[in-house]
PDB file of N, CA and C in Angstrom:
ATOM      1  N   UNK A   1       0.846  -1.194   0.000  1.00  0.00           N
ATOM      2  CA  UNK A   1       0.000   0.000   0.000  1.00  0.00           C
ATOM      3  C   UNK A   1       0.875   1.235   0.000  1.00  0.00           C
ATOM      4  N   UNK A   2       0.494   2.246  -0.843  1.00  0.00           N
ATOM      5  CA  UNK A   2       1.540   3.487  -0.713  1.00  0.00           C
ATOM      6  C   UNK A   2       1.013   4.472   0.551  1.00  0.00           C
ATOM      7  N   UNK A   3       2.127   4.634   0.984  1.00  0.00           N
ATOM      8  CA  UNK A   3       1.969   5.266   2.147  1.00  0.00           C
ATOM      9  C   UNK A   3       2.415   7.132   1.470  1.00  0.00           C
ATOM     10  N   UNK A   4       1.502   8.283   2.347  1.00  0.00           N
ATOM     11  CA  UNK A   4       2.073   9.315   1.391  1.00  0.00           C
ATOM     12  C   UNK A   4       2.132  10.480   2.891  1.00  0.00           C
ATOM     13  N   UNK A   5       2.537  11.063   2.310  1.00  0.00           N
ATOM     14  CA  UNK A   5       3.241  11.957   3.886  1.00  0.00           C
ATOM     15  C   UNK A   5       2.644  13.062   2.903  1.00  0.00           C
ATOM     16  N   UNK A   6       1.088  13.582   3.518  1.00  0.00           N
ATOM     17  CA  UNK A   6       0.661  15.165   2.996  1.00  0.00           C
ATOM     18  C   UNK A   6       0.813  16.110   3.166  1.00  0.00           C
ATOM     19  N   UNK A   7       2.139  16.161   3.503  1.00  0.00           N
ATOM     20  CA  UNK A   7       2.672  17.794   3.746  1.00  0.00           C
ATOM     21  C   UNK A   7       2.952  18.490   2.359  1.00  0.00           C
ATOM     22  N   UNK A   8       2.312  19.181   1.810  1.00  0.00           N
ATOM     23  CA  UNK A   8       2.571  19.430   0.624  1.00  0.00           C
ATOM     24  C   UNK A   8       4.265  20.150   0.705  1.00  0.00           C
ATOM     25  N   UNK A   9       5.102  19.940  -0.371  1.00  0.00           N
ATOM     26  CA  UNK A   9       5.955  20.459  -0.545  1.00  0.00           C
ATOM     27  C   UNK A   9       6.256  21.459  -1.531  1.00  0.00           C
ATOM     28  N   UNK A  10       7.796  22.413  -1.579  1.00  0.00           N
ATOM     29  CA  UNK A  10       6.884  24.047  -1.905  1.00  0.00           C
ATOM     30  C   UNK A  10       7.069  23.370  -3.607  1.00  0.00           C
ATOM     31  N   UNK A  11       7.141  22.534  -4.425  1.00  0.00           N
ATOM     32  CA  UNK A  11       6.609  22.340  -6.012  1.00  0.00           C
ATOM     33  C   UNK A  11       4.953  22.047  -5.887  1.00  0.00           C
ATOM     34  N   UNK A  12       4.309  21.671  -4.512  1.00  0.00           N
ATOM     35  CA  UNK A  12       3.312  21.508  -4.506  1.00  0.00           C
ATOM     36  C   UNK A  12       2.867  20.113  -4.971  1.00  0.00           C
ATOM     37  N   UNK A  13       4.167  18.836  -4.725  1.00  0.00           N
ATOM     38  CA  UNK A  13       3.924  17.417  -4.660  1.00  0.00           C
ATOM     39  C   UNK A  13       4.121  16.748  -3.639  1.00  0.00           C
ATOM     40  N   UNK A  14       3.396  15.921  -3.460  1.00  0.00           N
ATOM     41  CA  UNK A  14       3.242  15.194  -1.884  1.00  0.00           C
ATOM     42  C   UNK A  14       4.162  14.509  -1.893  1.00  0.00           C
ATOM     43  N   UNK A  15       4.778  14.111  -0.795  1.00  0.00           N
ATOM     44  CA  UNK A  15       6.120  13.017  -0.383  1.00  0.00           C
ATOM     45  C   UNK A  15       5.511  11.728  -0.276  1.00  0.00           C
ATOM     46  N   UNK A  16       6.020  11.214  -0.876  1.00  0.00           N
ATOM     47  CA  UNK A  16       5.497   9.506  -1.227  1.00  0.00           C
ATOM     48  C   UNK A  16       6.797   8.716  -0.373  1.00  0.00           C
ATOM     49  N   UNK A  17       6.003   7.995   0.638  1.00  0.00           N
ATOM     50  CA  UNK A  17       7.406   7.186   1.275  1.00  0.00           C
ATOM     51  C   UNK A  17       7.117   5.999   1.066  1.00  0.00           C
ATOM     52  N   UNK A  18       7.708   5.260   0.022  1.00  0.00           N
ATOM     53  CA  UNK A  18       7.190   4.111  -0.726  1.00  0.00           C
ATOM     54  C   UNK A  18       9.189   3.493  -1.320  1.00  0.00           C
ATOM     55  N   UNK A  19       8.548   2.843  -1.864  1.00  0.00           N
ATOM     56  CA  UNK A  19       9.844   1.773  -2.539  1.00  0.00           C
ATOM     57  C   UNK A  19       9.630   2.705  -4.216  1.00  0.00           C
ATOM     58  N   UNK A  20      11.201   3.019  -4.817  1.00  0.00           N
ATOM     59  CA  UNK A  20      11.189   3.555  -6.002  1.00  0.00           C
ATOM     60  C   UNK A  20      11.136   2.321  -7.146  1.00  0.00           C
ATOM     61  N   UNK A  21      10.819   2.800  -8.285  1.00  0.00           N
ATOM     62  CA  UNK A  21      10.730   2.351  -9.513  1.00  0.00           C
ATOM     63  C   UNK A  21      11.599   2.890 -10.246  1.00  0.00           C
ATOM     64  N   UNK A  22      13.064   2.208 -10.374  1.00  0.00           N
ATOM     65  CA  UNK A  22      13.889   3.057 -12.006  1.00  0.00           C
ATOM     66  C   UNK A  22      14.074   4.241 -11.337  1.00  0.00           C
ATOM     67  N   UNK A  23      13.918   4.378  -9.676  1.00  0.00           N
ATOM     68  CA  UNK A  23      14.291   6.049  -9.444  1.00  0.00           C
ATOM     69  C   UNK A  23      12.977   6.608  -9.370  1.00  0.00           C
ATOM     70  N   UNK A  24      11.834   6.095  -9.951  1.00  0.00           N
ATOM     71  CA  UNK A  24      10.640   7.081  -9.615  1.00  0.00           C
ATOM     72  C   UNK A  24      10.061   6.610  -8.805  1.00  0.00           C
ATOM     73  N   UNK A  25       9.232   7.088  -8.045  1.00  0.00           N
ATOM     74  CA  UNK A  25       7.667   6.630  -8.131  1.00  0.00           C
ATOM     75  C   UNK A  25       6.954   5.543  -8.467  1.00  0.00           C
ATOM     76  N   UNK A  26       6.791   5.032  -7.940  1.00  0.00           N
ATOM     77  CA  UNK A  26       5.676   3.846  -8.888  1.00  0.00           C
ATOM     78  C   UNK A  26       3.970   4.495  -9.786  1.00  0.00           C
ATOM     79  N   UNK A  27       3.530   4.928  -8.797  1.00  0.00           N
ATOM     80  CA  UNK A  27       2.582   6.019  -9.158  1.00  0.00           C
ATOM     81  C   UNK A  27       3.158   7.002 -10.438  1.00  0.00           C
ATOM     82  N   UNK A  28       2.403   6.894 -11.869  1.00  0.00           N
ATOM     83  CA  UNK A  28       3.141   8.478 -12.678  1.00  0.00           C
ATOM     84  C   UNK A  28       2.914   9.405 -11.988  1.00  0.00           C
ATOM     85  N   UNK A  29       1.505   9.776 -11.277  1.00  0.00           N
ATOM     86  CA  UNK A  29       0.811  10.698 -10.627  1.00  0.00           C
ATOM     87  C   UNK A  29       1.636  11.588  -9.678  1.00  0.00           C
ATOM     88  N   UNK A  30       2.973  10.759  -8.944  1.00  0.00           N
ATOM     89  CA  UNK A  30       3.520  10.956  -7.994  1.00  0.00           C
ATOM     90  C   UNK A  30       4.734  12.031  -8.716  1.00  0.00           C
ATOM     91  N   UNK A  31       5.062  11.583  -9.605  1.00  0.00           N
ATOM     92  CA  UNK A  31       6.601  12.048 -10.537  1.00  0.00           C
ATOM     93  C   UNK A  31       6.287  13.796 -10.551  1.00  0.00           C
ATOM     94  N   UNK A  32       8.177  14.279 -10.189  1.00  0.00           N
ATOM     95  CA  UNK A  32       7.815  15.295 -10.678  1.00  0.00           C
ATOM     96  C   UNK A  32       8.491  15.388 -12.133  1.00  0.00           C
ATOM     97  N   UNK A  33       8.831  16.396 -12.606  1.00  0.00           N
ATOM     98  CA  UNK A  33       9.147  16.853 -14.018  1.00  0.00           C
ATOM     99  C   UNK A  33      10.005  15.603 -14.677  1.00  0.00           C
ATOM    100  N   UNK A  34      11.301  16.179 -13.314  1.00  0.00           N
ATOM    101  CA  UNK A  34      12.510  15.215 -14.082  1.00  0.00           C
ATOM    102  C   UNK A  34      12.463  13.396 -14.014  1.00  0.00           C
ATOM    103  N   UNK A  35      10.812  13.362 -13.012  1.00  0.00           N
ATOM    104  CA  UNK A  35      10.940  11.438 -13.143  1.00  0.00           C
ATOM    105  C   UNK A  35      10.190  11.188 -14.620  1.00  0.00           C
ATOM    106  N   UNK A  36       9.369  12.136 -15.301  1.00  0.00           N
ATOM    107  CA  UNK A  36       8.774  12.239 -16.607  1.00  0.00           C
ATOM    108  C   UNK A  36       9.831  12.305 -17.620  1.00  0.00           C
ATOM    109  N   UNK A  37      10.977  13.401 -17.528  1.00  0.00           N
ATOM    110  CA  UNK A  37      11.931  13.064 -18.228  1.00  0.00           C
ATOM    111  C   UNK A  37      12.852  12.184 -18.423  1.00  0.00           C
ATOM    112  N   UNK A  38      13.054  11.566 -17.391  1.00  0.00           N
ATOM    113  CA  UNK A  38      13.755  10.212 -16.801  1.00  0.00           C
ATOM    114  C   UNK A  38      13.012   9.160 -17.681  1.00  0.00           C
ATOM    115  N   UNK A  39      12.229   9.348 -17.830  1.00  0.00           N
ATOM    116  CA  UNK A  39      11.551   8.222 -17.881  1.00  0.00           C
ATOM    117  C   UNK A  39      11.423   8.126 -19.377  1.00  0.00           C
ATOM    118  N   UNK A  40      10.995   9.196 -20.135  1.00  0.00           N
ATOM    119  CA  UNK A  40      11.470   8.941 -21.511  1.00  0.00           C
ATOM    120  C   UNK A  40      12.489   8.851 -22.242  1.00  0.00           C
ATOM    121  N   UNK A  41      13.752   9.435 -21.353  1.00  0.00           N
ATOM    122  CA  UNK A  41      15.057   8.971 -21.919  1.00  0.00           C
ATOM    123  C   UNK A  41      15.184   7.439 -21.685  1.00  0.00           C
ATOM    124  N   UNK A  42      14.648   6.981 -20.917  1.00  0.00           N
ATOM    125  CA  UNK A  42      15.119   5.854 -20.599  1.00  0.00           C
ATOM    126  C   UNK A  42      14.420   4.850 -21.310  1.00  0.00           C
ATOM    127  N   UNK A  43      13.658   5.656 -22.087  1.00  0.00           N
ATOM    128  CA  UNK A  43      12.696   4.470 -23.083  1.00  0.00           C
ATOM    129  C   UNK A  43      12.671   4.828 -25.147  1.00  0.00           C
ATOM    130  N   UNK A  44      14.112   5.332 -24.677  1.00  0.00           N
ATOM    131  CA  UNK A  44      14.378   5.923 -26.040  1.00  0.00           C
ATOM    132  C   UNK A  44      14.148   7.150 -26.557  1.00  0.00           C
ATOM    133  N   UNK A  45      13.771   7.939 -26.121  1.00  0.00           N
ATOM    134  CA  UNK A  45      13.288   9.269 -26.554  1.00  0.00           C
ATOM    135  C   UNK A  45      14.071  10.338 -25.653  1.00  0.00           C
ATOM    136  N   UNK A  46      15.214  10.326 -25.871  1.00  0.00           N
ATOM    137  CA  UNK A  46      16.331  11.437 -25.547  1.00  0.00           C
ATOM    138  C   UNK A  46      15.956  12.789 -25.901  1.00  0.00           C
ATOM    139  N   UNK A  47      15.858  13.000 -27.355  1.00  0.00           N
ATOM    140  CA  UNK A  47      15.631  14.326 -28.004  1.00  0.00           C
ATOM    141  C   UNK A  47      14.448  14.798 -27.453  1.00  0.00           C
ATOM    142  N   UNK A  48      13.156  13.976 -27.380  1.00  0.00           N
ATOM    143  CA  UNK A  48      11.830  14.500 -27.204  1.00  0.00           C
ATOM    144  C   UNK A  48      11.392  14.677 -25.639  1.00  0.00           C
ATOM    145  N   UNK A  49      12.173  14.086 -24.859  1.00  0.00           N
ATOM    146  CA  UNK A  49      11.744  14.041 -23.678  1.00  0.00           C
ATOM    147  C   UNK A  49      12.387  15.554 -23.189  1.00  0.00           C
ATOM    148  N   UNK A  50      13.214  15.999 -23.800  1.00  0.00           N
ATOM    149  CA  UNK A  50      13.394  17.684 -23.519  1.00  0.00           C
ATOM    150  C   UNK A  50      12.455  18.880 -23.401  1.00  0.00           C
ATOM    151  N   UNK A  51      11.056  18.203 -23.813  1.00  0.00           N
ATOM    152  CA  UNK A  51      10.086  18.846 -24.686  1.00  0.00           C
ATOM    153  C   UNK A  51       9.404  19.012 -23.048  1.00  0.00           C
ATOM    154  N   UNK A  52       9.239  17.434 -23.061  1.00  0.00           N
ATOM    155  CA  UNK A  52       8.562  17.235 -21.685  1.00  0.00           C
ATOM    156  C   UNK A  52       9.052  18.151 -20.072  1.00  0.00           C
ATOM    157  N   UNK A  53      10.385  18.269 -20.366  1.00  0.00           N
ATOM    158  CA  UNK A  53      11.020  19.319 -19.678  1.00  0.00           C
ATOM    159  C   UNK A  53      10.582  20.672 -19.619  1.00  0.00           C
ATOM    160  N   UNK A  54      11.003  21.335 -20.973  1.00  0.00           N
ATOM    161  CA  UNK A  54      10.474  22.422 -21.163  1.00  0.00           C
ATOM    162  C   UNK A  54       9.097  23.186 -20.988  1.00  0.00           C
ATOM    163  N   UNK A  55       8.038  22.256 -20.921  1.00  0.00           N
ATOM    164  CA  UNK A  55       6.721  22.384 -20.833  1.00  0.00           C
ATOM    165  C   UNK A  55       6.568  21.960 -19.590  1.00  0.00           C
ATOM    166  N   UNK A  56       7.453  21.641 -18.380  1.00  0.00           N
ATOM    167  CA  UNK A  56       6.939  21.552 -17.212  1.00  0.00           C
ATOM    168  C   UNK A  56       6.248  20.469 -16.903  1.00  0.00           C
ATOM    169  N   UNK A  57       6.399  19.232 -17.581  1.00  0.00           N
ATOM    170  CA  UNK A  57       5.101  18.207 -17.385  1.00  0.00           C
ATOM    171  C   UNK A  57       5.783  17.396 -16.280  1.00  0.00           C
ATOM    172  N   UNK A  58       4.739  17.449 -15.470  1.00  0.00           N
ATOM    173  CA  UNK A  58       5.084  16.332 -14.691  1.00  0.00           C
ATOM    174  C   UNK A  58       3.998  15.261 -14.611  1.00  0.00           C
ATOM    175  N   UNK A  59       4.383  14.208 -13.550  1.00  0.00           N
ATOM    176  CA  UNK A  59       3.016  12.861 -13.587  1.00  0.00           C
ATOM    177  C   UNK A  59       1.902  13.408 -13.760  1.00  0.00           C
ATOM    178  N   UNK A  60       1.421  13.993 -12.800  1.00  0.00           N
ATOM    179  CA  UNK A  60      -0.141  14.570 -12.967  1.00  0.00           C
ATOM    180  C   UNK A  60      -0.256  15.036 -14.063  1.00  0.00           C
ATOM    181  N   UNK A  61       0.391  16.367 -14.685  1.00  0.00           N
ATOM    182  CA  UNK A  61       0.355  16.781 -16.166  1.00  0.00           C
ATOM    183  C   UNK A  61       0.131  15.617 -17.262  1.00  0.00           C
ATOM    184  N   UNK A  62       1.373  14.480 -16.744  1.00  0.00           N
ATOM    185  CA  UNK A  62       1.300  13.585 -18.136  1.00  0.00           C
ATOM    186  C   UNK A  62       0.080  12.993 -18.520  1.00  0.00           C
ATOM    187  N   UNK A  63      -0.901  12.434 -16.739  1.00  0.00           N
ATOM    188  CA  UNK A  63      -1.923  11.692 -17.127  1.00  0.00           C
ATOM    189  C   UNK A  63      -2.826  12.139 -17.383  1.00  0.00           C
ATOM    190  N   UNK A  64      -3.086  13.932 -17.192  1.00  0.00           N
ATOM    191  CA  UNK A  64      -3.782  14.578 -18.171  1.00  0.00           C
ATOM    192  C   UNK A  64      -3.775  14.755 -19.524  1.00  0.00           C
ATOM    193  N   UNK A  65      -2.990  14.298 -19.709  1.00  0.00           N
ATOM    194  CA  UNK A  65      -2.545  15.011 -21.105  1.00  0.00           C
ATOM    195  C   UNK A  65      -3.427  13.859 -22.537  1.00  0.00           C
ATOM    196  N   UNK A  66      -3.781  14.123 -23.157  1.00  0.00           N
ATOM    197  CA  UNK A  66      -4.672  14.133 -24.523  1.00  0.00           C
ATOM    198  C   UNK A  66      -3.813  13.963 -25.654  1.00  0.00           C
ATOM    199  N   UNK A  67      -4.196  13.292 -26.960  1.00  0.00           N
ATOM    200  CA  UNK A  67      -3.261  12.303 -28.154  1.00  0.00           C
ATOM    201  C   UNK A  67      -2.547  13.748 -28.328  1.00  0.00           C
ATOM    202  N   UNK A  68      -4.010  14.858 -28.541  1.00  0.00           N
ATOM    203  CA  UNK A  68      -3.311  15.983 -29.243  1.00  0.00           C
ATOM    204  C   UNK A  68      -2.236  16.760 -28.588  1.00  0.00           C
ATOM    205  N   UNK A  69      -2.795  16.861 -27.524  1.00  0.00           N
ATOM    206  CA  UNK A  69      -1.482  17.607 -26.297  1.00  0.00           C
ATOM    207  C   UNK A  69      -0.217  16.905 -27.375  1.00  0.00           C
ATOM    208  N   UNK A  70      -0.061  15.768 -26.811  1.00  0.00           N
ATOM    209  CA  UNK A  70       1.576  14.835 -27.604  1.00  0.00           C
ATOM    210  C   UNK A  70       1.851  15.323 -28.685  1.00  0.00           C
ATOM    211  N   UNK A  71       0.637  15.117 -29.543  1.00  0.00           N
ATOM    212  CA  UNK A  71       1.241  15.550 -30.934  1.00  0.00           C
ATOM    213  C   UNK A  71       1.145  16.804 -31.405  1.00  0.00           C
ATOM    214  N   UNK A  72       0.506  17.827 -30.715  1.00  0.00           N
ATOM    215  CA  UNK A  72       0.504  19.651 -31.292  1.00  0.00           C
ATOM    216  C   UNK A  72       1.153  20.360 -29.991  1.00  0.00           C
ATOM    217  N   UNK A  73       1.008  19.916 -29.253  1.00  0.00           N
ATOM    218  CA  UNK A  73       2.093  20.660 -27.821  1.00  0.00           C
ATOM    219  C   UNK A  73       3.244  20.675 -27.325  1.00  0.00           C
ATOM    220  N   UNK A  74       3.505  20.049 -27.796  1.00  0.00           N
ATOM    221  CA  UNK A  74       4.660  19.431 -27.575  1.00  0.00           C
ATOM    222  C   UNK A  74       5.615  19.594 -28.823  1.00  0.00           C
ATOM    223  N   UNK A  75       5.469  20.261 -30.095  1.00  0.00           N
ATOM    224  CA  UNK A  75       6.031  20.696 -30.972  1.00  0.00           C
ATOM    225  C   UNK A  75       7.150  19.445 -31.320  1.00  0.00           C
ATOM    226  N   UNK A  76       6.549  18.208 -31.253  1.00  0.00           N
ATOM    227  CA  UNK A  76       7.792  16.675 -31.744  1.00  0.00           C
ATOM    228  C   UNK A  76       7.507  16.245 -32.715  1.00  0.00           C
ATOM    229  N   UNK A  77       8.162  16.131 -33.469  1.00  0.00           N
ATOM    230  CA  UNK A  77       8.112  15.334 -35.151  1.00  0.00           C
ATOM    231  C   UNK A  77       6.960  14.035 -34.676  1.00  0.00           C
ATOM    232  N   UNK A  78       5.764  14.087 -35.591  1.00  0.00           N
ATOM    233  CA  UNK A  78       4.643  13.082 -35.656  1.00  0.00           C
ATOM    234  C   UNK A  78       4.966  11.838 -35.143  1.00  0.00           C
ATOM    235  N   UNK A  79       6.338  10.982 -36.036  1.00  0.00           N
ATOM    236  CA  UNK A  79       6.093   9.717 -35.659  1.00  0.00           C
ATOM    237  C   UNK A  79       6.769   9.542 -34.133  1.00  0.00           C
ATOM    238  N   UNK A  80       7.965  10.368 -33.673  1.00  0.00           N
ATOM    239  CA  UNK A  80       7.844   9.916 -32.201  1.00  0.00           C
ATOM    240  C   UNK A  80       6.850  10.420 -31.232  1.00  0.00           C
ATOM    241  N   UNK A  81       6.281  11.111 -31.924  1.00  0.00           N
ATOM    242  CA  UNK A  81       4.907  11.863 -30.852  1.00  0.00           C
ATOM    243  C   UNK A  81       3.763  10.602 -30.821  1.00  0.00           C
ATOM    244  N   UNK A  82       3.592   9.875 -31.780  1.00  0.00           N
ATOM    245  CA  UNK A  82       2.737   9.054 -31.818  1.00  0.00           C
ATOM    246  C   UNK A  82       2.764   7.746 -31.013  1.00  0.00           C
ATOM    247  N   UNK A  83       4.406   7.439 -31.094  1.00  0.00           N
ATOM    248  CA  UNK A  83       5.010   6.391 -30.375  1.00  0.00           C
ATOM    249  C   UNK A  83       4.716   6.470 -28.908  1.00  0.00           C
ATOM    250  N   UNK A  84       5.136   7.951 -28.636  1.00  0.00           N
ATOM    251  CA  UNK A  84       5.296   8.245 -27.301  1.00  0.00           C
ATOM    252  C   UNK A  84       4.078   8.145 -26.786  1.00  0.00           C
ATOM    253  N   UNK A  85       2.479   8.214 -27.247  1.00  0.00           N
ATOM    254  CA  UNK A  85       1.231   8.534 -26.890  1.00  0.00           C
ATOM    255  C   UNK A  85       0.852   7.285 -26.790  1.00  0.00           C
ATOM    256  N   UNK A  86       0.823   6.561 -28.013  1.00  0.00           N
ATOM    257  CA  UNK A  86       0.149   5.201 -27.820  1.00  0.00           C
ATOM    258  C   UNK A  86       1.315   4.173 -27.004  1.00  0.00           C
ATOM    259  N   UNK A  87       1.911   4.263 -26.678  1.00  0.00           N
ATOM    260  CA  UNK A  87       3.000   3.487 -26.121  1.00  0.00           C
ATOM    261  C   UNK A  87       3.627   3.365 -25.032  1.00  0.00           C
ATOM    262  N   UNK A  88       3.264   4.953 -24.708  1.00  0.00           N
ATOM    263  CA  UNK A  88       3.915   4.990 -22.942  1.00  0.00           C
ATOM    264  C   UNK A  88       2.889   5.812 -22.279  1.00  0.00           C
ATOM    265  N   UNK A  89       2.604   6.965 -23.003  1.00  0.00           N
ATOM    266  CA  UNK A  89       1.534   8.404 -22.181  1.00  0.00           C
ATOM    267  C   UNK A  89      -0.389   7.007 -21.950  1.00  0.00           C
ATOM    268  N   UNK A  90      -0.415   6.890 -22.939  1.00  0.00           N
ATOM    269  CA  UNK A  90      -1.938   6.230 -23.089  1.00  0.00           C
ATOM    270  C   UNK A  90      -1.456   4.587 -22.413  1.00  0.00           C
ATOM    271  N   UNK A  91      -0.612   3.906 -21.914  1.00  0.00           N
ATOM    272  CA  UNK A  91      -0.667   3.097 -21.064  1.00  0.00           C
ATOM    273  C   UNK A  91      -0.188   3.450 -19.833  1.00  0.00           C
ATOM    274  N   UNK A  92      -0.045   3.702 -19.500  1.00  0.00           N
ATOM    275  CA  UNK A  92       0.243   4.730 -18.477  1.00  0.00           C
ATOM    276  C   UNK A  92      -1.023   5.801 -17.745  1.00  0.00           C
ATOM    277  N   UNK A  93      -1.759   5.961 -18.548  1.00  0.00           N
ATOM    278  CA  UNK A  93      -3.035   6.685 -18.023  1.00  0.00           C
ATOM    279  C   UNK A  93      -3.659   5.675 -17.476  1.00  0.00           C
ATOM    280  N   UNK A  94      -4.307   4.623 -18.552  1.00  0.00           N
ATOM    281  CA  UNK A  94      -4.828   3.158 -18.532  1.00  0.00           C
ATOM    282  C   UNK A  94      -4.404   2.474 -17.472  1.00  0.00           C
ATOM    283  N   UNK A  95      -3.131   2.313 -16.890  1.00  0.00           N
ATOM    284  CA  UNK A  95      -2.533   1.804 -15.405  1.00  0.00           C
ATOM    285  C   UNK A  95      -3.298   2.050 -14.078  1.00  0.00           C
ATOM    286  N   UNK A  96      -2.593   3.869 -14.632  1.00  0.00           N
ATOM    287  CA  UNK A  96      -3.003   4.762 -13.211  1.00  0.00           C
ATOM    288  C   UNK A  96      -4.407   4.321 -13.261  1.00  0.00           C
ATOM    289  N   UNK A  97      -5.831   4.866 -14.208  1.00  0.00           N
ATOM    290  CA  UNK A  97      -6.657   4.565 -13.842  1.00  0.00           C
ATOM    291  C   UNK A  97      -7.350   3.304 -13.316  1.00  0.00           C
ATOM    292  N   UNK A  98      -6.826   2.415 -13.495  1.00  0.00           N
ATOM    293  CA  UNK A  98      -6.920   0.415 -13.292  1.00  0.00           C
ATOM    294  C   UNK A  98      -6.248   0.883 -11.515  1.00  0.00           C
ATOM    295  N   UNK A  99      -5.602   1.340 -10.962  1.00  0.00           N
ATOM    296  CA  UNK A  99      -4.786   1.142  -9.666  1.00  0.00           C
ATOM    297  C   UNK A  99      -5.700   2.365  -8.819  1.00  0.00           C
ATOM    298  N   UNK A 100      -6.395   3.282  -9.648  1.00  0.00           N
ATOM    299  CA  UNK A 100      -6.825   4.244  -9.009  1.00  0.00           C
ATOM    300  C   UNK A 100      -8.477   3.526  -8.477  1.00  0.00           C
ATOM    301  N   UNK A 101      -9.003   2.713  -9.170  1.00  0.00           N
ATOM    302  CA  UNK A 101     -10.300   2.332  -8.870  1.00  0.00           C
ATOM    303  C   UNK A 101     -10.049   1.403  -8.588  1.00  0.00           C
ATOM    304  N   UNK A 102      -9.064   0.402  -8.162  1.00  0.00           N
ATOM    305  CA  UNK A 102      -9.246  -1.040  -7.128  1.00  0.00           C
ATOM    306  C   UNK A 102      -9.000  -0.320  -5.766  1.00  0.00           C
TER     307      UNK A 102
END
């Protein structure tokens, strides 16, 4: 069970005192910026995950985020924008929401 310490902190993300994943979070929800960027370098997308930087996205951001967000917001050449959506952003929503309702 994740245990979360609600003291908000000043980025305004809660302290998760849990076991990491790869360095993050297990939760995306939990990640801030750089476990989002982390996380796409580490799944091939070096160049584009800068994007994700620049725009501030973090977990919560990511699992908001929409096909189009990826592919018009993010200003990334189509086919890794597409990769990145159906492949990591849209399973990844699909997770969180499956872990959020058990």
């Amino acid at each position: 069970m994740l245990s979360v310490d609600m003291e908000n902190k000043e980025n305004g993300s809660v302290g998760v005192k849990n076991s990491l994943e790869n360095g993050r979070p297990p939760d995306p929800a939990d990640w801030a910026v750089m476990d989002v960027v982390n996380y796409f370098r580490t799944a091939g997308f070096e160049e584009q995950a800068n994007a994700f930087q620049e725009q501030e996205i973090d977990g919560k951001s990511l699992l908001l985020m929409t096909r189009n967000d990826v592919l018009t917001g993010l200003q990334l050449k189509l086919g890794p924008a597409l990769k990145i959506y159906e492949y990591h952003v849209k399973p990844l929503q699909t997770k969180h929401l499956k872990n959020s309702s058990s």
